[in-house]
C-alpha atoms as a PDB file:
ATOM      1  CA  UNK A   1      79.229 -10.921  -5.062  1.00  0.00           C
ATOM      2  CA  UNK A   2      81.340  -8.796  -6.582  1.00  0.00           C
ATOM      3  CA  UNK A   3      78.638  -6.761  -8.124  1.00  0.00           C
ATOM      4  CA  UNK A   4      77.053  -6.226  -4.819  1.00  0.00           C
ATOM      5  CA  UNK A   5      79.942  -4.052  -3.359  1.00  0.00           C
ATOM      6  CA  UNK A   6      79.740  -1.867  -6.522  1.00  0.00           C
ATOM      7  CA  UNK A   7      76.381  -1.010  -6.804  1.00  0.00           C
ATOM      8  CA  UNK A   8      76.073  -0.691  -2.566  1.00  0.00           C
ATOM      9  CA  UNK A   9      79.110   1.967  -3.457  1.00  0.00           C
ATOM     10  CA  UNK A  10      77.092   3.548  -5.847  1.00  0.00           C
ATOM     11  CA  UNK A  11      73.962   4.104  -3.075  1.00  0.00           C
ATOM     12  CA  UNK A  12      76.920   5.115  -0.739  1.00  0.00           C
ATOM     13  CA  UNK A  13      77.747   8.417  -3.536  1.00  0.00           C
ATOM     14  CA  UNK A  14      74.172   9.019  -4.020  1.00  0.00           C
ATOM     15  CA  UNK A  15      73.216   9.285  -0.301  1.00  0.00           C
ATOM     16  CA  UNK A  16      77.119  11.335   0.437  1.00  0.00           C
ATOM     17  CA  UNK A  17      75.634  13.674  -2.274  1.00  0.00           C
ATOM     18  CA  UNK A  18      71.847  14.441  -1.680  1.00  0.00           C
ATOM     19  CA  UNK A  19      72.637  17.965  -0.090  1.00  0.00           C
ATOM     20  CA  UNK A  20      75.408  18.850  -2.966  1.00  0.00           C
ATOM     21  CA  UNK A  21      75.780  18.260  -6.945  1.00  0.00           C
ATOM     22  CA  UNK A  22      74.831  14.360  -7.795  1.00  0.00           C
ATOM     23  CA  UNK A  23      76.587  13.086 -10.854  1.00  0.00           C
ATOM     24  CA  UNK A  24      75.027  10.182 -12.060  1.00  0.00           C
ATOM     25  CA  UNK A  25      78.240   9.363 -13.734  1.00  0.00           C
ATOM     26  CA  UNK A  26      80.681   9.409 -10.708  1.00  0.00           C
ATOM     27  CA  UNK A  27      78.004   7.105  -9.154  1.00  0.00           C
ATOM     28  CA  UNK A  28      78.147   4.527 -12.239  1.00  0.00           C
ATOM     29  CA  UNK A  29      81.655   4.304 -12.430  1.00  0.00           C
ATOM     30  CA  UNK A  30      81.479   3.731  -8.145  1.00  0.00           C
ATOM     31  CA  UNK A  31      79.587   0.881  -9.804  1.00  0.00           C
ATOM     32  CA  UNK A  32      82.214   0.570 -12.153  1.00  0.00           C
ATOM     33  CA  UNK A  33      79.729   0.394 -15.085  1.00  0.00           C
ATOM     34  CA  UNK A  34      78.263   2.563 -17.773  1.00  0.00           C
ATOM     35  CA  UNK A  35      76.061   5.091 -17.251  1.00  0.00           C
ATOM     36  CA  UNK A  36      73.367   3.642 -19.307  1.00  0.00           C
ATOM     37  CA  UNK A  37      73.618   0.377 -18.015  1.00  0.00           C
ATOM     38  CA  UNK A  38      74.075   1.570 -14.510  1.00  0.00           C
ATOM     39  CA  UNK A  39      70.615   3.719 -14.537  1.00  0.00           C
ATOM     40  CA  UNK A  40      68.929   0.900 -16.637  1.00  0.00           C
ATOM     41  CA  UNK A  41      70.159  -1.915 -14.165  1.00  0.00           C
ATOM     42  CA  UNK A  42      68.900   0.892 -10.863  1.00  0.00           C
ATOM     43  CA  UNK A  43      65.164   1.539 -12.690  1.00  0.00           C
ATOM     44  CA  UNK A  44      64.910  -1.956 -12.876  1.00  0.00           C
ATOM     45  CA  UNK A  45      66.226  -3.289  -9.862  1.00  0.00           C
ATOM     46  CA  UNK A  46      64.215  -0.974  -7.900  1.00  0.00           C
ATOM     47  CA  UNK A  47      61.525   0.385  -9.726  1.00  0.00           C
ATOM     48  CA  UNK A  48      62.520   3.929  -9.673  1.00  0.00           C
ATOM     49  CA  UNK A  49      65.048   5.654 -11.493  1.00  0.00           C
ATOM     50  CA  UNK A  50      68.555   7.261 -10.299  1.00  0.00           C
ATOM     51  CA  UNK A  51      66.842  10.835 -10.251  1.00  0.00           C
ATOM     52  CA  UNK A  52      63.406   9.597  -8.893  1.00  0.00           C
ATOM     53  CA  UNK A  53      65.358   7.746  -5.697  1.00  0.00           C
ATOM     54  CA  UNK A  54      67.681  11.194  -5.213  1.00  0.00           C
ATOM     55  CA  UNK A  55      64.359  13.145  -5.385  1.00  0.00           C
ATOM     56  CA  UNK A  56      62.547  11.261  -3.720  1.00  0.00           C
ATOM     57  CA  UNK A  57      65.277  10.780  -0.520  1.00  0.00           C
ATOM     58  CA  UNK A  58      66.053  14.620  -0.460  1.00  0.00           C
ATOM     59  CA  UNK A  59      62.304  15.445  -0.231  1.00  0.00           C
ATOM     60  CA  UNK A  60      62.356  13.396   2.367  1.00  0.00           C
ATOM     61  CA  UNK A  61      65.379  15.058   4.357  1.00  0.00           C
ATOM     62  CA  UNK A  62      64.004  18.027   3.452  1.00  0.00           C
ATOM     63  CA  UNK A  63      60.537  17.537   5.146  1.00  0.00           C
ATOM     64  CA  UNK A  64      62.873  15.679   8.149  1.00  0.00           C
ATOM     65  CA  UNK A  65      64.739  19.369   8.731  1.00  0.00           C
ATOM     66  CA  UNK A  66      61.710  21.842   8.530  1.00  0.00           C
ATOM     67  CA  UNK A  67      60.024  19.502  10.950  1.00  0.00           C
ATOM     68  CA  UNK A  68      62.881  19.765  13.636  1.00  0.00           C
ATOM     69  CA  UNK A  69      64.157  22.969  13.034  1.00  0.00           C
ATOM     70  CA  UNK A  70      63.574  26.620  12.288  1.00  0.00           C
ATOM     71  CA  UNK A  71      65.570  26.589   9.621  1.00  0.00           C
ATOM     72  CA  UNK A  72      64.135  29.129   6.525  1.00  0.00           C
ATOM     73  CA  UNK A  73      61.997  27.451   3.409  1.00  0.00           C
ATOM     74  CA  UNK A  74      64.629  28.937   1.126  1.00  0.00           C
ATOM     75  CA  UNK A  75      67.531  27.620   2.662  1.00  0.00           C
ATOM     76  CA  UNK A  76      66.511  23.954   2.795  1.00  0.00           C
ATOM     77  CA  UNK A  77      65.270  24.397  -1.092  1.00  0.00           C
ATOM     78  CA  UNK A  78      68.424  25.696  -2.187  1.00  0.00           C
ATOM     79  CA  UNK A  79      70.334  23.142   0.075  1.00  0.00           C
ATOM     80  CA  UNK A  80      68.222  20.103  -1.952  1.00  0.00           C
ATOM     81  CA  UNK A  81      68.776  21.368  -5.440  1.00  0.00           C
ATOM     82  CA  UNK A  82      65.887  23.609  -6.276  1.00  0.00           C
ATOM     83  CA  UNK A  83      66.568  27.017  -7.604  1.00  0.00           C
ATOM     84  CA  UNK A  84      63.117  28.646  -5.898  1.00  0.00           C
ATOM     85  CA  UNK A  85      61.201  28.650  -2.925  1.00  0.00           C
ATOM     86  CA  UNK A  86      58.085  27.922  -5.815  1.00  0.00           C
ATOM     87  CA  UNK A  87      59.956  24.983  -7.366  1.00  0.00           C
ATOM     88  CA  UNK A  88      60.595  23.419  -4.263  1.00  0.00           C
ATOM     89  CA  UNK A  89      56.967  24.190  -2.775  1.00  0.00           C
ATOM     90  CA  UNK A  90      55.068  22.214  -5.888  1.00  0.00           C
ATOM     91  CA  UNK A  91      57.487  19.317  -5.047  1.00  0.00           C
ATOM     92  CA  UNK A  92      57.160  18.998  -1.755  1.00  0.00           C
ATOM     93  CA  UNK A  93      53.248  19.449  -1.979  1.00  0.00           C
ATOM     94  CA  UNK A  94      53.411  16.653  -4.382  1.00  0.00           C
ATOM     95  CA  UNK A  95      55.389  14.273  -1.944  1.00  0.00           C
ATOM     96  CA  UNK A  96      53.984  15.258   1.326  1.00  0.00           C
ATOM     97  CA  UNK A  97      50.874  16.288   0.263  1.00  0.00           C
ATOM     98  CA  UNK A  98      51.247  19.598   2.395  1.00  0.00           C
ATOM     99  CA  UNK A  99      53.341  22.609   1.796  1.00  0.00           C
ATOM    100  CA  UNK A 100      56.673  23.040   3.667  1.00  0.00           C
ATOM    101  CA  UNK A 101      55.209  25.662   6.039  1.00  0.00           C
ATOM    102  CA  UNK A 102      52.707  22.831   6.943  1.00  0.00           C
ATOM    103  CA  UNK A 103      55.157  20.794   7.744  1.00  0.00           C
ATOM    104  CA  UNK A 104      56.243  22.853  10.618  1.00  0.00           C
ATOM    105  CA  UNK A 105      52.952  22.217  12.625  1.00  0.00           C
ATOM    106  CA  UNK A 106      52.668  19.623  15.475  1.00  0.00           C
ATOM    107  CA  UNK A 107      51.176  16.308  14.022  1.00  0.00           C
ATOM    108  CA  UNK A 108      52.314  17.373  10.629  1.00  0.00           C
ATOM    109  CA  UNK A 109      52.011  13.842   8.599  1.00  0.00           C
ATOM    110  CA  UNK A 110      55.113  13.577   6.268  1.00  0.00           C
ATOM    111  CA  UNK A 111      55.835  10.818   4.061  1.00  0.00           C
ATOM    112  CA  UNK A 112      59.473   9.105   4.773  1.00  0.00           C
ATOM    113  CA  UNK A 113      61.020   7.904   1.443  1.00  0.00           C
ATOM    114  CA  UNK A 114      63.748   4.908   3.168  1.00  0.00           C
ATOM    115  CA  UNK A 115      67.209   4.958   1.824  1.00  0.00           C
ATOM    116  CA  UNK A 116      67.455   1.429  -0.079  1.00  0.00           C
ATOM    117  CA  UNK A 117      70.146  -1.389  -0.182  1.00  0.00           C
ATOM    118  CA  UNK A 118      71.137  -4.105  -2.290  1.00  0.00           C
ATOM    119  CA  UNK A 119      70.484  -7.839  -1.068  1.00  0.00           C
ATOM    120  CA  UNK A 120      71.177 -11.101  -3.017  1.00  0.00           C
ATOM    121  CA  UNK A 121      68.642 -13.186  -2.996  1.00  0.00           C
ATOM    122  CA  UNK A 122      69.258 -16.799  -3.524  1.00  0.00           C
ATOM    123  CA  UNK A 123      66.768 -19.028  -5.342  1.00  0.00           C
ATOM    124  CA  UNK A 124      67.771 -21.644  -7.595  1.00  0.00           C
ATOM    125  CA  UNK A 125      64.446 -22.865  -8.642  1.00  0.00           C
ATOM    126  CA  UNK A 126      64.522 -22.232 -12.223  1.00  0.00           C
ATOM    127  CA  UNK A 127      67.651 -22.501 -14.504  1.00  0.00           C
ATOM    128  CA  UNK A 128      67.862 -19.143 -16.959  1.00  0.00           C
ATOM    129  CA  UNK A 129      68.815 -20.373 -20.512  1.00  0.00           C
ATOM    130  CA  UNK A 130      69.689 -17.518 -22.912  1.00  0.00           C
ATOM    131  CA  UNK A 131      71.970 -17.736 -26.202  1.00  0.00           C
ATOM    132  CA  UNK A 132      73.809 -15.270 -27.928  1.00  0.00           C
ATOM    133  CA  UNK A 133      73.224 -13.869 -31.275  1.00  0.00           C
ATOM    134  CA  UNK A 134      75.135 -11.687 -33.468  1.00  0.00           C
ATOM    135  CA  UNK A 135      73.149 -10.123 -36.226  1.00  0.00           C
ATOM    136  CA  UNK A 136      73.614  -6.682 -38.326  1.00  0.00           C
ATOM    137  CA  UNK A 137      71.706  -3.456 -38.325  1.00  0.00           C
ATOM    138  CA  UNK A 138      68.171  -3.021 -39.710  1.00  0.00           C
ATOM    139  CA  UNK A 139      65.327  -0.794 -39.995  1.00  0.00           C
ATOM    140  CA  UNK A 140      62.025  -0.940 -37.811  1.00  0.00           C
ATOM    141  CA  UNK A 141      58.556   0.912 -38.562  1.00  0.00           C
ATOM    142  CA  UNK A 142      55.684   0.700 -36.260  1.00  0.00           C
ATOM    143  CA  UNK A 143      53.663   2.805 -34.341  1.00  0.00           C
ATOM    144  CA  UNK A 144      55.361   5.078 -31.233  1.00  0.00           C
ATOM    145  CA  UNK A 145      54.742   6.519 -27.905  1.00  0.00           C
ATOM    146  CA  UNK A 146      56.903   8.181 -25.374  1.00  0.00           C
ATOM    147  CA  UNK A 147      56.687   6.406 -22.252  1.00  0.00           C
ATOM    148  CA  UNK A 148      57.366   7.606 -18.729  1.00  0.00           C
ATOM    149  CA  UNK A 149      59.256   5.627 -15.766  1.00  0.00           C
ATOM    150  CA  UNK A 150      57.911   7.633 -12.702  1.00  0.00           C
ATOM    151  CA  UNK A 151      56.508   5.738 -10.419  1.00  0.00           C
ATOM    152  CA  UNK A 152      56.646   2.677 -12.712  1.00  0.00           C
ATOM    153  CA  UNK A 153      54.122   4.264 -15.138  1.00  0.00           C
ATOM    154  CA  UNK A 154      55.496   2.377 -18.011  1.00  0.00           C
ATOM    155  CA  UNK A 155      54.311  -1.357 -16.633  1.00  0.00           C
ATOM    156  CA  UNK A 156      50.572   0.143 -16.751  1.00  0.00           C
ATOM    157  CA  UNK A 157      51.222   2.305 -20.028  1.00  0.00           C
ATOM    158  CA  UNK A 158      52.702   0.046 -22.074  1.00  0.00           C
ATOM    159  CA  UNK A 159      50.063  -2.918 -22.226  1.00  0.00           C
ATOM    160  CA  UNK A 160      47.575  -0.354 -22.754  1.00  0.00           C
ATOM    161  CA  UNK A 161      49.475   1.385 -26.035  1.00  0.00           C
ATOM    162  CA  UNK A 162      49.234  -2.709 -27.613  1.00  0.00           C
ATOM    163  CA  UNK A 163      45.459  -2.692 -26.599  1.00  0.00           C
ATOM    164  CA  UNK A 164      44.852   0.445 -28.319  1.00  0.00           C
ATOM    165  CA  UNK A 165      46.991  -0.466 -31.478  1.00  0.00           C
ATOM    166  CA  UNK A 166      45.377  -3.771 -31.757  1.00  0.00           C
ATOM    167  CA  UNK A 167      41.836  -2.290 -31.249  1.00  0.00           C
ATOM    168  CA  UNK A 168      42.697   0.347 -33.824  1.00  0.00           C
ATOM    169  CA  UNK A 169      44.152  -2.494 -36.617  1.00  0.00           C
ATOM    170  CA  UNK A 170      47.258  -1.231 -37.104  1.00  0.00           C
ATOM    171  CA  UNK A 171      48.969  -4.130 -35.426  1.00  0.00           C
ATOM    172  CA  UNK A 172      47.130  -6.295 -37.972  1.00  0.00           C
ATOM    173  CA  UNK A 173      48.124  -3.839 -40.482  1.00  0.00           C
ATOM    174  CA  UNK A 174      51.825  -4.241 -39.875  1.00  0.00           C
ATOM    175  CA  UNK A 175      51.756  -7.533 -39.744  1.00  0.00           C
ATOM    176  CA  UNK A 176      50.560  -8.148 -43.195  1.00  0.00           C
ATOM    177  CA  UNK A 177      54.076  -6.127 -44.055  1.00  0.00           C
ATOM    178  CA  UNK A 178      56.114  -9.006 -42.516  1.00  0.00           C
ATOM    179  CA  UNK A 179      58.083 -11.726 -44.322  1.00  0.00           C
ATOM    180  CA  UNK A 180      59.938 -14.908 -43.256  1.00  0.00           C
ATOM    181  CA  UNK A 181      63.105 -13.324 -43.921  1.00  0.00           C
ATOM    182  CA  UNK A 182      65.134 -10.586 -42.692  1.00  0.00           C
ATOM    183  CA  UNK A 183      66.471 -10.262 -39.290  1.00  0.00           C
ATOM    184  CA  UNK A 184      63.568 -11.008 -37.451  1.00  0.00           C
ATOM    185  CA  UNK A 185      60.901 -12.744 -39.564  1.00  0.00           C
ATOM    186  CA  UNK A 186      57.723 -12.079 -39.486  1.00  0.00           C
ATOM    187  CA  UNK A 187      57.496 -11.473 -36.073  1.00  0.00           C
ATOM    188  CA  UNK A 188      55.785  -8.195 -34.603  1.00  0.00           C
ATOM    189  CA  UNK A 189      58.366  -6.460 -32.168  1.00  0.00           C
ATOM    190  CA  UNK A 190      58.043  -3.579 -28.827  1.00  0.00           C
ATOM    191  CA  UNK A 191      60.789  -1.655 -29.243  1.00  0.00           C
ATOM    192  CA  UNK A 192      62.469   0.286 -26.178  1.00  0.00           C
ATOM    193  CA  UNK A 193      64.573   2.971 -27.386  1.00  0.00           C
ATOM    194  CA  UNK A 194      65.763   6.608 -27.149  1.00  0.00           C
ATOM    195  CA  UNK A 195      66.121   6.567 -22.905  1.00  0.00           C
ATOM    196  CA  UNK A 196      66.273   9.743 -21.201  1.00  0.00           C
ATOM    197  CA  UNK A 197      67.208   8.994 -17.461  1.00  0.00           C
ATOM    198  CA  UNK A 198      67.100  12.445 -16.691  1.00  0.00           C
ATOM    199  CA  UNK A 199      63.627  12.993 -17.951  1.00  0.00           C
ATOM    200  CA  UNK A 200      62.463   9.424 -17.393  1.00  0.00           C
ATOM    201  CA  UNK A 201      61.420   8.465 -20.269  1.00  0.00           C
ATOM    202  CA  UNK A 202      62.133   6.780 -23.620  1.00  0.00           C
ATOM    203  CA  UNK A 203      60.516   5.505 -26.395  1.00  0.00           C
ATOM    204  CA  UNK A 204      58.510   2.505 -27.107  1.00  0.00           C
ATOM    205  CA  UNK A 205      57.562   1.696 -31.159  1.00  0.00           C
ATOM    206  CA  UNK A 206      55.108  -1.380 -32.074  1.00  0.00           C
ATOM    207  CA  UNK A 207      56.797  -2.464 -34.866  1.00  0.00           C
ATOM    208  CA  UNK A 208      57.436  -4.573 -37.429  1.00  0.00           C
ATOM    209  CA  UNK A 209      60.925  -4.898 -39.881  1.00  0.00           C
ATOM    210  CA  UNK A 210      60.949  -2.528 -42.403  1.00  0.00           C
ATOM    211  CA  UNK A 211      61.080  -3.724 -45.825  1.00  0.00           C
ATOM    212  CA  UNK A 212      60.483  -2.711 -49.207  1.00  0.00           C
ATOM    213  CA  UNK A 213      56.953  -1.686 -48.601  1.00  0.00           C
ATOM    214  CA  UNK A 214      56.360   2.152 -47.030  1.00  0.00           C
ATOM    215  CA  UNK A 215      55.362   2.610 -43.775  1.00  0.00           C
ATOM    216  CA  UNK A 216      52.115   3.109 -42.515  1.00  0.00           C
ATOM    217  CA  UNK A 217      50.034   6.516 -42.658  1.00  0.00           C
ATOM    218  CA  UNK A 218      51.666   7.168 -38.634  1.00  0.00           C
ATOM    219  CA  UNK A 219      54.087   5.207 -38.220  1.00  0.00           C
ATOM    220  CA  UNK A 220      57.815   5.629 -37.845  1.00  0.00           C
ATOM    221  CA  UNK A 221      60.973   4.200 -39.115  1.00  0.00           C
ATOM    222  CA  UNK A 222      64.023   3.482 -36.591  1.00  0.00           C
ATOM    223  CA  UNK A 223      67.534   2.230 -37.117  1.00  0.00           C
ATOM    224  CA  UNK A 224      68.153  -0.302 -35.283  1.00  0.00           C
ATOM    225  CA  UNK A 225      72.385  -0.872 -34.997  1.00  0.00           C
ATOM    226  CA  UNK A 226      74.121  -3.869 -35.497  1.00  0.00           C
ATOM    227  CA  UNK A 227      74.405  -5.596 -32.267  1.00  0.00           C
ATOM    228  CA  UNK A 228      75.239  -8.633 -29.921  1.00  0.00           C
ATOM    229  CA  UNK A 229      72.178  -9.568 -28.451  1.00  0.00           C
ATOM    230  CA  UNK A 230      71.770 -11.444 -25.449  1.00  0.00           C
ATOM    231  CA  UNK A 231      67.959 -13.495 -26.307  1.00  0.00           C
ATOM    232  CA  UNK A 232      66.243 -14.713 -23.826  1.00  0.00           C
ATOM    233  CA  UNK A 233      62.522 -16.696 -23.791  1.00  0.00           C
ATOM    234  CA  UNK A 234      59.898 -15.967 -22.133  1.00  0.00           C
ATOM    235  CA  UNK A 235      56.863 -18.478 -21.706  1.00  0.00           C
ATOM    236  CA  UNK A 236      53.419 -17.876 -20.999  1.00  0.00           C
ATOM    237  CA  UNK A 237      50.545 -15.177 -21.280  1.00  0.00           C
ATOM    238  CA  UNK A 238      51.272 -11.295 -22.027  1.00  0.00           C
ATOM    239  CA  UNK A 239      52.239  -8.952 -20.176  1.00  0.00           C
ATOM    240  CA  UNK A 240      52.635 -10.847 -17.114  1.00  0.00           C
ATOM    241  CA  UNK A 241      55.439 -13.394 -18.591  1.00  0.00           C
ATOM    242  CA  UNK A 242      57.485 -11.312 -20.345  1.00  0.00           C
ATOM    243  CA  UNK A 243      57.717  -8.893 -17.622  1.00  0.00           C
ATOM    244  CA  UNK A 244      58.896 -11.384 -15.648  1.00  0.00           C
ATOM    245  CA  UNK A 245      61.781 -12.675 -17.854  1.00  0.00           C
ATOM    246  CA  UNK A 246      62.679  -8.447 -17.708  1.00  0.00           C
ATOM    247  CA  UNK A 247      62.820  -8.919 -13.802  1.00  0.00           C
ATOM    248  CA  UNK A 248      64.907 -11.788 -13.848  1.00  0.00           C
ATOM    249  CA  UNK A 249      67.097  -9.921 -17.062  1.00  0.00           C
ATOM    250  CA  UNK A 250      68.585  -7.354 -14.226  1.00  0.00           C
ATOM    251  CA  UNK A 251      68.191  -9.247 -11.408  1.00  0.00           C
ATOM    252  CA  UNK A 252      69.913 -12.798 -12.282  1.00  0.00           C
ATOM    253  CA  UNK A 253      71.378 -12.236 -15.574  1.00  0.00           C
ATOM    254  CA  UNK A 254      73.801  -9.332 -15.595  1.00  0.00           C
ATOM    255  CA  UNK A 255      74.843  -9.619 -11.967  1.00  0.00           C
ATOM    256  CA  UNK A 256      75.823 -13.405 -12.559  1.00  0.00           C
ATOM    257  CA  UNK A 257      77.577 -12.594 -15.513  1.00  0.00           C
ATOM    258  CA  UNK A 258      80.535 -10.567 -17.104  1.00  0.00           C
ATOM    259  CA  UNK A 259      78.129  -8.520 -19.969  1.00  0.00           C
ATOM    260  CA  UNK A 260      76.829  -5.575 -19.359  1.00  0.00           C
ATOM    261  CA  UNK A 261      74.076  -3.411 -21.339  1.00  0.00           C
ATOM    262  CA  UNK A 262      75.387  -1.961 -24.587  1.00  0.00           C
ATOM    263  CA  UNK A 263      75.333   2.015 -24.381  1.00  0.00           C
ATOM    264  CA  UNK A 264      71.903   3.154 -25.529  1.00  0.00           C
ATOM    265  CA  UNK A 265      71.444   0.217 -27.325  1.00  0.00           C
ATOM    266  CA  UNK A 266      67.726  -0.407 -28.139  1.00  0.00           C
ATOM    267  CA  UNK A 267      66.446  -3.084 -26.733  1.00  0.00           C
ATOM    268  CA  UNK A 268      63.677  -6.098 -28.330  1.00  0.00           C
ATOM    269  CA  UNK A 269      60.737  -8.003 -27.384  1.00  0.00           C
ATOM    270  CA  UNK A 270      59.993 -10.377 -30.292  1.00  0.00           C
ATOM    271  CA  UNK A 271      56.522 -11.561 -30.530  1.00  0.00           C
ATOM    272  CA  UNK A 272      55.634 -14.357 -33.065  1.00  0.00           C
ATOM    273  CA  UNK A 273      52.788 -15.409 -34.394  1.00  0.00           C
ATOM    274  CA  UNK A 274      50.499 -16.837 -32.002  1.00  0.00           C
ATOM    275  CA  UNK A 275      47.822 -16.939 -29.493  1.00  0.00           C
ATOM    276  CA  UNK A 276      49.530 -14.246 -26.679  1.00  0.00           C
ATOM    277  CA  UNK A 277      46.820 -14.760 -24.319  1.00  0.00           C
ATOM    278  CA  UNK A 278      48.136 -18.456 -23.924  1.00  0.00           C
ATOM    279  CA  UNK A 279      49.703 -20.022 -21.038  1.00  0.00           C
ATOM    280  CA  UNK A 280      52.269 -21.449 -23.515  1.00  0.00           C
ATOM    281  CA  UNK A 281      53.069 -18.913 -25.914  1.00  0.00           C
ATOM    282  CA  UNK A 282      56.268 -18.319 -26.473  1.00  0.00           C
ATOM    283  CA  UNK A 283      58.346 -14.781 -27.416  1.00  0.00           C
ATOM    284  CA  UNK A 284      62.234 -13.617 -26.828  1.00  0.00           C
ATOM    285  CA  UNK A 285      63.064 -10.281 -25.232  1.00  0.00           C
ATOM    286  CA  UNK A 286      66.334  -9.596 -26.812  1.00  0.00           C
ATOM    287  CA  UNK A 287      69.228  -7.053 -24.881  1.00  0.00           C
ATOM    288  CA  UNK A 288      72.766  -5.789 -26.295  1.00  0.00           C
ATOM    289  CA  UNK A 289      75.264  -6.593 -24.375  1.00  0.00           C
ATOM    290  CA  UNK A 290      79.092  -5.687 -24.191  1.00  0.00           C
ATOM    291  CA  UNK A 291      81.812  -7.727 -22.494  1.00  0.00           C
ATOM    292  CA  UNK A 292      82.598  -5.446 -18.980  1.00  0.00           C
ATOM    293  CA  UNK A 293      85.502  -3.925 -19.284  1.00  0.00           C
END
C-alpha cells in the first residue's frame, strides 16, 4: 500500500538523521502528510512518539559507540543532540540505567532500543463502519488535565482522571448541565486537545456542551471548531473498547482511506447515557478529517 512506502520513507529520514538536525516536518512530508497527522498517526501506530523513537534510537547508538570505542563522553553527547556532558549523562542514566563512563566497562548491560518498520497486517475479521458528519463549532466545559504520551502514560492516566472525577461528583455534576439539544446532546464527552509532540503531551477535558448555564467552580471552557468528523462506534465496556476502536482508527482507517487528520483538530469520545461498565454499551469516538491533498 501506498501508505506503506511513505511512512517506511519517513523511518528512512529519521534513522539518516539521528546523528544531525531531525525535522519532524521534512519527515512528514517524506510521508507526504501533515505534521500533526503524521506524529498523531506515529504515537499511535507505535506507541511512542516521533521524539520519544529519535531519543530513544540515538541513546541507543550512543551507548553502542562508548561501548566499542574510546571515543570522549562529550563528543558522542554533542554528536546525539545534547548541548552538555550533564544533559546527556541524566539521559543516558535514565535509559541504560548506568552512566556513560559505565558503559565503557566489560559486561556493561546496555539496553538496545531496535529501529522499527512498518508491516500490513491483514485481517478481515471485522468490517469497520464509520459515517461522516458535518456539524459547526461549539463550546465545551468540563474538568482538565494535561496528559503525557511517554511511554504510553496516557492509556494508564486517563482512566484514572474519569475515576477520580466520578468519585469526586463532578461528572454527575456536569451532567445535570446537559440537554437533548445542541451538537452533542446530553452526552458527557473526553476531549483530546491542545497536542504538543515536542513535549508529549496535550490536553484531555471531561466535559460536557456548554450552554447557557456557567461552568463549574474548576472547570474550563474550550472552543471546539467547526469540523468534518469522521464518527466511529465503539461497543462494549470502558476503557478497554474504546481504546480499541482508537487502535483500529490509525491502524485500518486512515491507511485504507484518502482522509487524513485535520491539523490540530480536537478530537471526541462521546459517551451517552448508560451503564459503561457493560459489555454492550455503546459510545462514538469522533476524529476531523481532511481530504489528502
Amino acid at each position: 500500500m501506498q501508505w506503506l512506502d511513505r511512512m517506511m520513507d519517513a523511518l528512512e529520514y529519521l534513522e539518516a538523521h539521528l546523528d544531525d538536525e531531525c525535522d519532524v516536518g521534512e519527515a512528514a512530508r517524506a510521508a507526504c502528510s501533515s505534521t500533526f497527522h503524521f506524529q498523531r498517526m506515529f504515537h499511535m501506530l507505535t506507541g511512542v512518539t516521533v521524539a520519544e523513537y529519535v531519543r530513544k534510537r540515538r541513546l541507543s547508538l550512543a551507548a553502542q559507540e562508548l561501548a566499542s570505542s574510546r571515543v570522549k563522553v562529550i563528543d558522542v553527547a554533542m554528536k546525539y543532540g545534547y548541548d552538555t556532558p550533564e544533559a546527556f549523562c541524566k539521559a543516558f542514566r535514565r535509559a541504560h540505567g548506568l552512566t556513560p563512563s559505565d558503559a565503557r566497562r566489560s559486561g556493561a548491560r546496555l539496553k538496545v532500543f531496535p529501529r522499527m518498520s512498518f508491516q500490513i497486517s491483514l485481517k478481515g475479521d471485522q468490517d469497520m463502519d464509520y459515517r461522516m458528519v458535518e456539524k459547526p463549532g461549539f463550546q465545551v466545559m468540563g474538568k482538565a488535565q494535561r496528559v503525557s504520551t511517554r511511554d504510553g502514560e496516557n492509556m494508564k492516566a486517563i482512566p484514572e482522571f474519569w475515576s477520580r472525577t466520578m468519585q469526586e461528583g463532578d461528572v454527575k455534576r456536569l451532567a445535570e448541565l446537559t440537554s437533548a439539544g445542541g451538537v452533542v446532546g446530553d452526552a458527557i464527552l473526553g476531549v483530546c486537545t491542545e497536542f504538543q509532540y515536542d513535549q508529549q503531551e496535550f490536553t484531555y477535558l471531561i466535559a460536557v456542551e456548554a450552554g447557557a448555564a456557567p461552568p463549574p467552580d474548576g472547570c474550563v471552557v474550550k472552543e471546539i471548531p467547526a469540523a468534518t468528523w469522521a464518527v466511529f462506534e465503539s461497543v462494549g465496556a470502558m476503557p478497554d473498547a474504546i481504546q480499541k476502536v482508537w487502535g483500529r482508527i490509525f491502524s485500518e482507517f486512515f491507511p485504507s482511506t484518502g482522509f487524513e487528520h485535520a491539523e490540530g483538530g480536537p478530537e471526541l469520545e462521546v459517551y451517552p447515557p448508560g451503564d459503561v461498565s457493560s459489555d454492550d454499551y455503546r459510545c462514538e469516538v469522533w476524529v476531523p478529517v481532511v481530504k489528502k491533498s
